[in-house]
C-alpha atoms as a PDB file:
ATOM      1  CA  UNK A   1       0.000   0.000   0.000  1.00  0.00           C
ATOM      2  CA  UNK A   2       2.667   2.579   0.888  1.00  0.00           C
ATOM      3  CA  UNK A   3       4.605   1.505  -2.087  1.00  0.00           C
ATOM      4  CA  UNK A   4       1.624   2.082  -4.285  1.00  0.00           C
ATOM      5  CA  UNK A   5       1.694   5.791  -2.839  1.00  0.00           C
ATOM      6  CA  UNK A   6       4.946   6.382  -3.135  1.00  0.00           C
ATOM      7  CA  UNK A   7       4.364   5.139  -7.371  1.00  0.00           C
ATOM      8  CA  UNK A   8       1.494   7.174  -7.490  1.00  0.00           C
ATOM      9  CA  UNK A   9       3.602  10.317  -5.800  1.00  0.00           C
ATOM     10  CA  UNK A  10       6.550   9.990  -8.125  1.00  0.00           C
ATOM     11  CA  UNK A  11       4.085   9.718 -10.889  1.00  0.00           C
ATOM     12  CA  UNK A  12       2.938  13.059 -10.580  1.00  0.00           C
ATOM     13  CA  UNK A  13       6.020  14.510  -9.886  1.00  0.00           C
ATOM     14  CA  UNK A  14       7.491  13.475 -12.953  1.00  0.00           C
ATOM     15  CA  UNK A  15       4.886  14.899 -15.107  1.00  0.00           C
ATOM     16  CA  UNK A  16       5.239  17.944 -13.063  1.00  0.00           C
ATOM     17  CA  UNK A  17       8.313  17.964 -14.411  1.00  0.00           C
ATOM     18  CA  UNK A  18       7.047  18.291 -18.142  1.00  0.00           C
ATOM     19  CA  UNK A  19       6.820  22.135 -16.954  1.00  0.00           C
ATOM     20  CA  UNK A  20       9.996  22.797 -17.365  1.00  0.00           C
ATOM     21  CA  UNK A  21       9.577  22.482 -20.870  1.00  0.00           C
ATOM     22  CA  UNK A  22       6.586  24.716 -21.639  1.00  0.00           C
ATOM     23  CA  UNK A  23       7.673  28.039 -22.843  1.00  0.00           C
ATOM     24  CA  UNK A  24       6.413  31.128 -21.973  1.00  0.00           C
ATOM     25  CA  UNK A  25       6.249  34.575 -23.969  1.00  0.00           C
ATOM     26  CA  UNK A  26       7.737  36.816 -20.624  1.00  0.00           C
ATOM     27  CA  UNK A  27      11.437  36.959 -21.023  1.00  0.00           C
ATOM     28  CA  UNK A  28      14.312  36.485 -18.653  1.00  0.00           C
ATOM     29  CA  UNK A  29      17.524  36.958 -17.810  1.00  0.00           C
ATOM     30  CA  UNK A  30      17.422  40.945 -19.854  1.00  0.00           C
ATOM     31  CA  UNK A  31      15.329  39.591 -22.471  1.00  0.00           C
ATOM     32  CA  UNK A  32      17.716  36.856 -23.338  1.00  0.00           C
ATOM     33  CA  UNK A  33      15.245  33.976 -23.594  1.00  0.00           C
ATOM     34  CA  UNK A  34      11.990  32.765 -22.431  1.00  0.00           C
ATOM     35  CA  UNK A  35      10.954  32.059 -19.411  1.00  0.00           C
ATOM     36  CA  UNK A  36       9.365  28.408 -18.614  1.00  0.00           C
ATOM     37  CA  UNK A  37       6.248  27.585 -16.670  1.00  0.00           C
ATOM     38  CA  UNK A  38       7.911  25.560 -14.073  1.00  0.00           C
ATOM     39  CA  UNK A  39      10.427  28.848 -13.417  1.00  0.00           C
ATOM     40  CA  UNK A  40       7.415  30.666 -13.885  1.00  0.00           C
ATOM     41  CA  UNK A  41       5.786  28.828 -11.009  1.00  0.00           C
ATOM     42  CA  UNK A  42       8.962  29.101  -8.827  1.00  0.00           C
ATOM     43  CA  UNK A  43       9.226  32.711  -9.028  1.00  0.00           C
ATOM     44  CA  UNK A  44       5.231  33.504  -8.490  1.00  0.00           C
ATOM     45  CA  UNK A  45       6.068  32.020  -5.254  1.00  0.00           C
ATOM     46  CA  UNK A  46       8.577  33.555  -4.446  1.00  0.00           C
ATOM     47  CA  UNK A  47       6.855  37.140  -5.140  1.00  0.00           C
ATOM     48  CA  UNK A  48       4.203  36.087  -2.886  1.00  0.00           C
ATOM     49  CA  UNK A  49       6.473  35.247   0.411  1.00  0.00           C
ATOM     50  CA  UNK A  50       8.344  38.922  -0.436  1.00  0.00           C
ATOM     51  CA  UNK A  51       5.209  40.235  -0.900  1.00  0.00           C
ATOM     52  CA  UNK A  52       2.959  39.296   1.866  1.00  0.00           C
ATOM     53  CA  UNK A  53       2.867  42.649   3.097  1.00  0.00           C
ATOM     54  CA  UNK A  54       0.637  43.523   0.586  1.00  0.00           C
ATOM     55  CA  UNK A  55      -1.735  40.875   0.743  1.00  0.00           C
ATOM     56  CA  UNK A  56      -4.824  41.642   2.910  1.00  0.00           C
ATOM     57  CA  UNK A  57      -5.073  40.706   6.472  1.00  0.00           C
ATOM     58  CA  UNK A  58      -7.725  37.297   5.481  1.00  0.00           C
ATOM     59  CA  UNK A  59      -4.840  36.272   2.927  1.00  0.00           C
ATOM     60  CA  UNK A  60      -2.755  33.327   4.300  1.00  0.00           C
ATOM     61  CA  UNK A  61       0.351  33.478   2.157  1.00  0.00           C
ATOM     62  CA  UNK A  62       1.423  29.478   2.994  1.00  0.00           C
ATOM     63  CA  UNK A  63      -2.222  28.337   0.833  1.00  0.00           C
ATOM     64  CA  UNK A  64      -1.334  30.833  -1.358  1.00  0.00           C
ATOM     65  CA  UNK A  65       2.305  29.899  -2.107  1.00  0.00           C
ATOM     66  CA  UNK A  66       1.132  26.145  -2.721  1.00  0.00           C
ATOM     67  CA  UNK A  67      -1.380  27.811  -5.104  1.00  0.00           C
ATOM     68  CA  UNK A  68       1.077  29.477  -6.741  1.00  0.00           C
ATOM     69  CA  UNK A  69       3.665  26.373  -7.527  1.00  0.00           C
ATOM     70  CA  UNK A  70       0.346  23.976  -8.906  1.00  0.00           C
ATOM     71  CA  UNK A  71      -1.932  26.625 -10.836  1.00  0.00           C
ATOM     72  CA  UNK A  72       0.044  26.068 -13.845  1.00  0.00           C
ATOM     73  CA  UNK A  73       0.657  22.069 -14.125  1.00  0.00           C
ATOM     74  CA  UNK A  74      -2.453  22.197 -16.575  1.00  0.00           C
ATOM     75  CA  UNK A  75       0.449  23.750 -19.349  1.00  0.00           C
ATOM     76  CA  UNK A  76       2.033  20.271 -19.323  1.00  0.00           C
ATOM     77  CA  UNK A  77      -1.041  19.252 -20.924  1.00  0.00           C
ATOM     78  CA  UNK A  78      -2.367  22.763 -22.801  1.00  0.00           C
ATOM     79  CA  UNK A  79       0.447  24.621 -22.952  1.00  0.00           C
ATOM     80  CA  UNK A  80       0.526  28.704 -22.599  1.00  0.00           C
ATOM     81  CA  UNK A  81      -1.545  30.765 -23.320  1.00  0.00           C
ATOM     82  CA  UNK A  82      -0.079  34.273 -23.619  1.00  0.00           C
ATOM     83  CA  UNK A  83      -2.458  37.403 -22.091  1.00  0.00           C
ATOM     84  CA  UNK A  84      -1.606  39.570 -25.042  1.00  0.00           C
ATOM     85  CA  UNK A  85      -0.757  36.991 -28.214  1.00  0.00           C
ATOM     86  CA  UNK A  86      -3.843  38.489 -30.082  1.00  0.00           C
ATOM     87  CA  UNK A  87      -3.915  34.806 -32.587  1.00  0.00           C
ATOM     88  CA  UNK A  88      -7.744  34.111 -31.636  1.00  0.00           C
ATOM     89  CA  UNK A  89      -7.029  32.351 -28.535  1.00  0.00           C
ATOM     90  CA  UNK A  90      -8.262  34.424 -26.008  1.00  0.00           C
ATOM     91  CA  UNK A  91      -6.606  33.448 -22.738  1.00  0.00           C
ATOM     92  CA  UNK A  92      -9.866  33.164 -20.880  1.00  0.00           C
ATOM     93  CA  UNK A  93     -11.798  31.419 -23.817  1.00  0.00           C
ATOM     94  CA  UNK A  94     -14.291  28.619 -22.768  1.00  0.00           C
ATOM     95  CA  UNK A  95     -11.987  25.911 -24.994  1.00  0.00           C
ATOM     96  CA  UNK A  96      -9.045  26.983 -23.059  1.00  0.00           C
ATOM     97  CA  UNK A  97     -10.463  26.733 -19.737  1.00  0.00           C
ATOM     98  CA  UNK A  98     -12.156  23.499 -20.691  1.00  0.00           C
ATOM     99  CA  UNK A  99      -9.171  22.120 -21.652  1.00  0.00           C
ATOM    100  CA  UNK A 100      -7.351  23.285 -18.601  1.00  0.00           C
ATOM    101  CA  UNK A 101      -9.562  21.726 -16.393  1.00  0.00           C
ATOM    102  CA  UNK A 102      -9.715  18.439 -18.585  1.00  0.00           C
ATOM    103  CA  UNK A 103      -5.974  18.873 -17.995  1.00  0.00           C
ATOM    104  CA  UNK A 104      -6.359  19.077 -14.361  1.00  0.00           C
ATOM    105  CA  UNK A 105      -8.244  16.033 -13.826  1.00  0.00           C
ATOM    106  CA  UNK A 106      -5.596  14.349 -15.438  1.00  0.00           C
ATOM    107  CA  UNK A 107      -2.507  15.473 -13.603  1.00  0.00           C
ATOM    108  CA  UNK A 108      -4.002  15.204 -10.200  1.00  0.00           C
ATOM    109  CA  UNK A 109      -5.644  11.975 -10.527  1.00  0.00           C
ATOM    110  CA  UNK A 110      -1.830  10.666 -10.840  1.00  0.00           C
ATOM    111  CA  UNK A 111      -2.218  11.470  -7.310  1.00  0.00           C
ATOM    112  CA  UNK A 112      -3.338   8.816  -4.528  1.00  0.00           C
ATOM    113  CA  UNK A 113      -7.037  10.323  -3.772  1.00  0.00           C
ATOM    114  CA  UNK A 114      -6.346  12.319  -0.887  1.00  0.00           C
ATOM    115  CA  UNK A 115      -3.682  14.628  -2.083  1.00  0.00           C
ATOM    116  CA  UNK A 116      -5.462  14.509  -6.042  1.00  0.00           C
ATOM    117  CA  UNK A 117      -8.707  16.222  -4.264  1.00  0.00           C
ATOM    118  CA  UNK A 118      -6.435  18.339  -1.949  1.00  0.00           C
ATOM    119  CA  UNK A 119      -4.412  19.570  -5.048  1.00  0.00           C
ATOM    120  CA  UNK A 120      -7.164  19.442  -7.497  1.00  0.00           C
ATOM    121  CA  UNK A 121      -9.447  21.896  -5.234  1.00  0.00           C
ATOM    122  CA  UNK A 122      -6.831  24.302  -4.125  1.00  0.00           C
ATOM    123  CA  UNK A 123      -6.334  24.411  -8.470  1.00  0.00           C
ATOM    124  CA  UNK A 124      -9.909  25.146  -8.879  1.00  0.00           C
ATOM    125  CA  UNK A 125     -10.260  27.868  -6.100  1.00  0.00           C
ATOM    126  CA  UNK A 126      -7.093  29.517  -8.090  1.00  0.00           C
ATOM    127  CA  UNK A 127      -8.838  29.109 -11.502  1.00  0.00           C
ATOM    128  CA  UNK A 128     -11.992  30.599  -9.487  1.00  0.00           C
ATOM    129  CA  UNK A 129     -10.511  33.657  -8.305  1.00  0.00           C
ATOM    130  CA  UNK A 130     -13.092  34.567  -5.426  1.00  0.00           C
ATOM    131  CA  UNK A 131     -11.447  33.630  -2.098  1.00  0.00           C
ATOM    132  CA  UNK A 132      -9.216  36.259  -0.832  1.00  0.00           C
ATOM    133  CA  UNK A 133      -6.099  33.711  -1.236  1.00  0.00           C
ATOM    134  CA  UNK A 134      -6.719  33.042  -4.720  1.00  0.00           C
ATOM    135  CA  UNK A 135      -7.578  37.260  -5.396  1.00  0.00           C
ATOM    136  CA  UNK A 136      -4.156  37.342  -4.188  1.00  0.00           C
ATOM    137  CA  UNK A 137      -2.588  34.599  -5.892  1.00  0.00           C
ATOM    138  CA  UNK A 138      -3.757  35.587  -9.042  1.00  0.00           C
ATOM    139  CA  UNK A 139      -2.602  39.031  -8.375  1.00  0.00           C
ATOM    140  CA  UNK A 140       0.860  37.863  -8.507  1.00  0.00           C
ATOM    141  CA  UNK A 141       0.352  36.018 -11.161  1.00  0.00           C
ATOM    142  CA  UNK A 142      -0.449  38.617 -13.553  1.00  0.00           C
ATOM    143  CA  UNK A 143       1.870  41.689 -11.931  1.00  0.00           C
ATOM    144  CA  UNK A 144       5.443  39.181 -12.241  1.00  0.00           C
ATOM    145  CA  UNK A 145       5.276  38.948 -16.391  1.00  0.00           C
ATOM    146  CA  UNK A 146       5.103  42.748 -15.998  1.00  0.00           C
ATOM    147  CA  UNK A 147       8.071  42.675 -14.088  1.00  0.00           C
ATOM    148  CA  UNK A 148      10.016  40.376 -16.289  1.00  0.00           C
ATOM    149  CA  UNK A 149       9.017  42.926 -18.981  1.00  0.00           C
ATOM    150  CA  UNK A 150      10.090  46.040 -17.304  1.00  0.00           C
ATOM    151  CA  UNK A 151      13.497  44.156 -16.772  1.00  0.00           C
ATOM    152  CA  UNK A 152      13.949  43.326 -20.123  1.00  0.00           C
ATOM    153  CA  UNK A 153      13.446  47.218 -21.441  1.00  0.00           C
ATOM    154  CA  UNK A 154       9.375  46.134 -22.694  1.00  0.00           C
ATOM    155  CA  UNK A 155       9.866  42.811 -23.532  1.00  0.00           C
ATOM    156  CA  UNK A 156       7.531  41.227 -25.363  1.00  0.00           C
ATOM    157  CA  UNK A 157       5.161  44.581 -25.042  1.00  0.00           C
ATOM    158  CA  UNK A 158       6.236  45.719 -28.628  1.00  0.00           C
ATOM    159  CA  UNK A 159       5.983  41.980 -30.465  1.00  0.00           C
ATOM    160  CA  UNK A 160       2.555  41.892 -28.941  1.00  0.00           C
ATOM    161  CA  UNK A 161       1.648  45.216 -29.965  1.00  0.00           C
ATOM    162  CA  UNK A 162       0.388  45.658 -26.258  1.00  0.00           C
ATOM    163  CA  UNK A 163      -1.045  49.018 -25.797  1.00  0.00           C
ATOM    164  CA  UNK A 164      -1.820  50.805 -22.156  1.00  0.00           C
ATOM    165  CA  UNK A 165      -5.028  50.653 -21.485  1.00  0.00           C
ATOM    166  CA  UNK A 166      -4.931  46.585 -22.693  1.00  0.00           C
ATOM    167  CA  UNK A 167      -1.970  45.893 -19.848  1.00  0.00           C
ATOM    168  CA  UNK A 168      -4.502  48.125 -17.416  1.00  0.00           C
ATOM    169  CA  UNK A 169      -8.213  46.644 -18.419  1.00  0.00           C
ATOM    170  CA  UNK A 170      -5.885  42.701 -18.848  1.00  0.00           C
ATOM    171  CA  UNK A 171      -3.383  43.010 -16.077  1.00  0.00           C
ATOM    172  CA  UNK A 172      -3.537  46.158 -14.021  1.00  0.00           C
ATOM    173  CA  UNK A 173      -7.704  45.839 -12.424  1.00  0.00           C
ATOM    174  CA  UNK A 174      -6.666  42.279 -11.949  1.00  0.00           C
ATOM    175  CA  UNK A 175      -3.611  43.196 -10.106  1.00  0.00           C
ATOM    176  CA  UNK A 176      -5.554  45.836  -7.914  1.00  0.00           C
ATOM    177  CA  UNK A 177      -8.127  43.592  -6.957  1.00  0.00           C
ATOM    178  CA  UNK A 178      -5.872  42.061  -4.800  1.00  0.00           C
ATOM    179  CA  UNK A 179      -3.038  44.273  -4.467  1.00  0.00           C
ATOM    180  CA  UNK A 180      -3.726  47.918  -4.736  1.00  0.00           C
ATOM    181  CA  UNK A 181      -0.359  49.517  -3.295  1.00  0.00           C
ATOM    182  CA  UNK A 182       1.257  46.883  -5.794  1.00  0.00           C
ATOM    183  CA  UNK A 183      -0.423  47.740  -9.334  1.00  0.00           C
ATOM    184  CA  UNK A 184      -0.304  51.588  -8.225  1.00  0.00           C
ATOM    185  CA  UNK A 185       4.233  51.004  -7.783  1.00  0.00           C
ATOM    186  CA  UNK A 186       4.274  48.652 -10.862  1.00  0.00           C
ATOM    187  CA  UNK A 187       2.172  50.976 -12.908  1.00  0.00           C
ATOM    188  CA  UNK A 188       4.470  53.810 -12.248  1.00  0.00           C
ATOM    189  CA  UNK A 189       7.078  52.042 -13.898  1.00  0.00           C
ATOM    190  CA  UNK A 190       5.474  49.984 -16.569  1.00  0.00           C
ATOM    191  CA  UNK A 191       3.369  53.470 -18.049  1.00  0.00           C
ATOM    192  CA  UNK A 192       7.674  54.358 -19.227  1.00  0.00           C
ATOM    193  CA  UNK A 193       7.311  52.027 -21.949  1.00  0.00           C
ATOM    194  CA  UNK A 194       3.629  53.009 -23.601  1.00  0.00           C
ATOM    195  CA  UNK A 195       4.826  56.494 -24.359  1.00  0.00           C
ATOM    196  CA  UNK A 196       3.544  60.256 -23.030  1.00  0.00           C
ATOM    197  CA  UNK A 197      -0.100  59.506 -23.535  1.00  0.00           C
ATOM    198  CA  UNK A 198      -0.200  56.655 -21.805  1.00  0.00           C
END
């Protein structure tokens, strides 16, 4: 029985894996190359323990963080999806999300049952966004590709054709919603890059 387990456990964690391989459109390293879900995942939590201090007092930052490193195992399966690519696939379309949570199903149920419902319902509250951990969570999510772009003087901003008010009405009210003080520091920075009217 524990050996079973212990299968099931390095199961998943080998498809986890996988991640490492999925290729994001934020840049690294100065713009150098792309970044990778798994490092992707890594960092996100890593923002969120710096960054506790501007969670709200109802956030706990440990649920969070294990949000954080899971909410994108569903790219092993569906790959990314980038926020601005602008080729028809709307990040948030019904076929993506569909597939994502077909995705889901799949990666946690490598799991042995308790930790597959554990993982696979701390994945759905993320993908739900209406507790305050996952209003959080996903506020990091969306504010660190900003950050990678800022780094990497715009980024991807100008191969997207990304325009202000798209990284405010896609990114910025998303950011707020959890982390006002955040969006209103990042904002100051990221407006640089859209030009005077911005």
């Amino acid at each position: 029985m524990a050996e079973d387990r212990l299968t099931r456990q390095m199961a998943f964690l080998a498809e986890a894996d996988r991640l490492k391989g999925v290729l994001r459109a934020s840049p690294v390293l100065g713009g150098q190359r792309r970044e990778n879900a798994a490092e992707h995942s890594w960092h996100l939590a890593l923002y969120a323990l710096a960054l506790a201090d501007q969670a709200g007092p109802e956030v706990r930052i440990d649920r969070v963080i294990r949000m954080l490193l899971i909410h994108d195992l569903v790219e092993v399966d569906v790959g990314d999806v980038p926020i601005h690519a602008g080729n028809g696939t709307s990040h948030d379309s019904a076929a993506v999300k569909a597939a994502e949570a077909a995705a889901a199903i799949r990666i946690f149920g490598l799991l042995p049952n308790d930790l597959r419902d554990d993982l696979h319902a701390l994945w759905q509250e993320f993908e739900a966004g209406e507790s305050p951990d996952a209003i959080f969570a996903r506020s990091i999510d969306r504010v660190q590709p900003v950050m990678l772009n800022i780094w990497a003087d715009g980024g991807t901003w100008a191969e997207y054709g990304v325009t202000w008010d798209q990284l405010d009405s896609r990114v910025g009210q998303r950011v707020a919603r959890g982390a006002p003080r955040l969006w209103d520091w990042v904002a100051a920075r990221a407006r640089a890059w859209f030009g005077p009217a911005a």
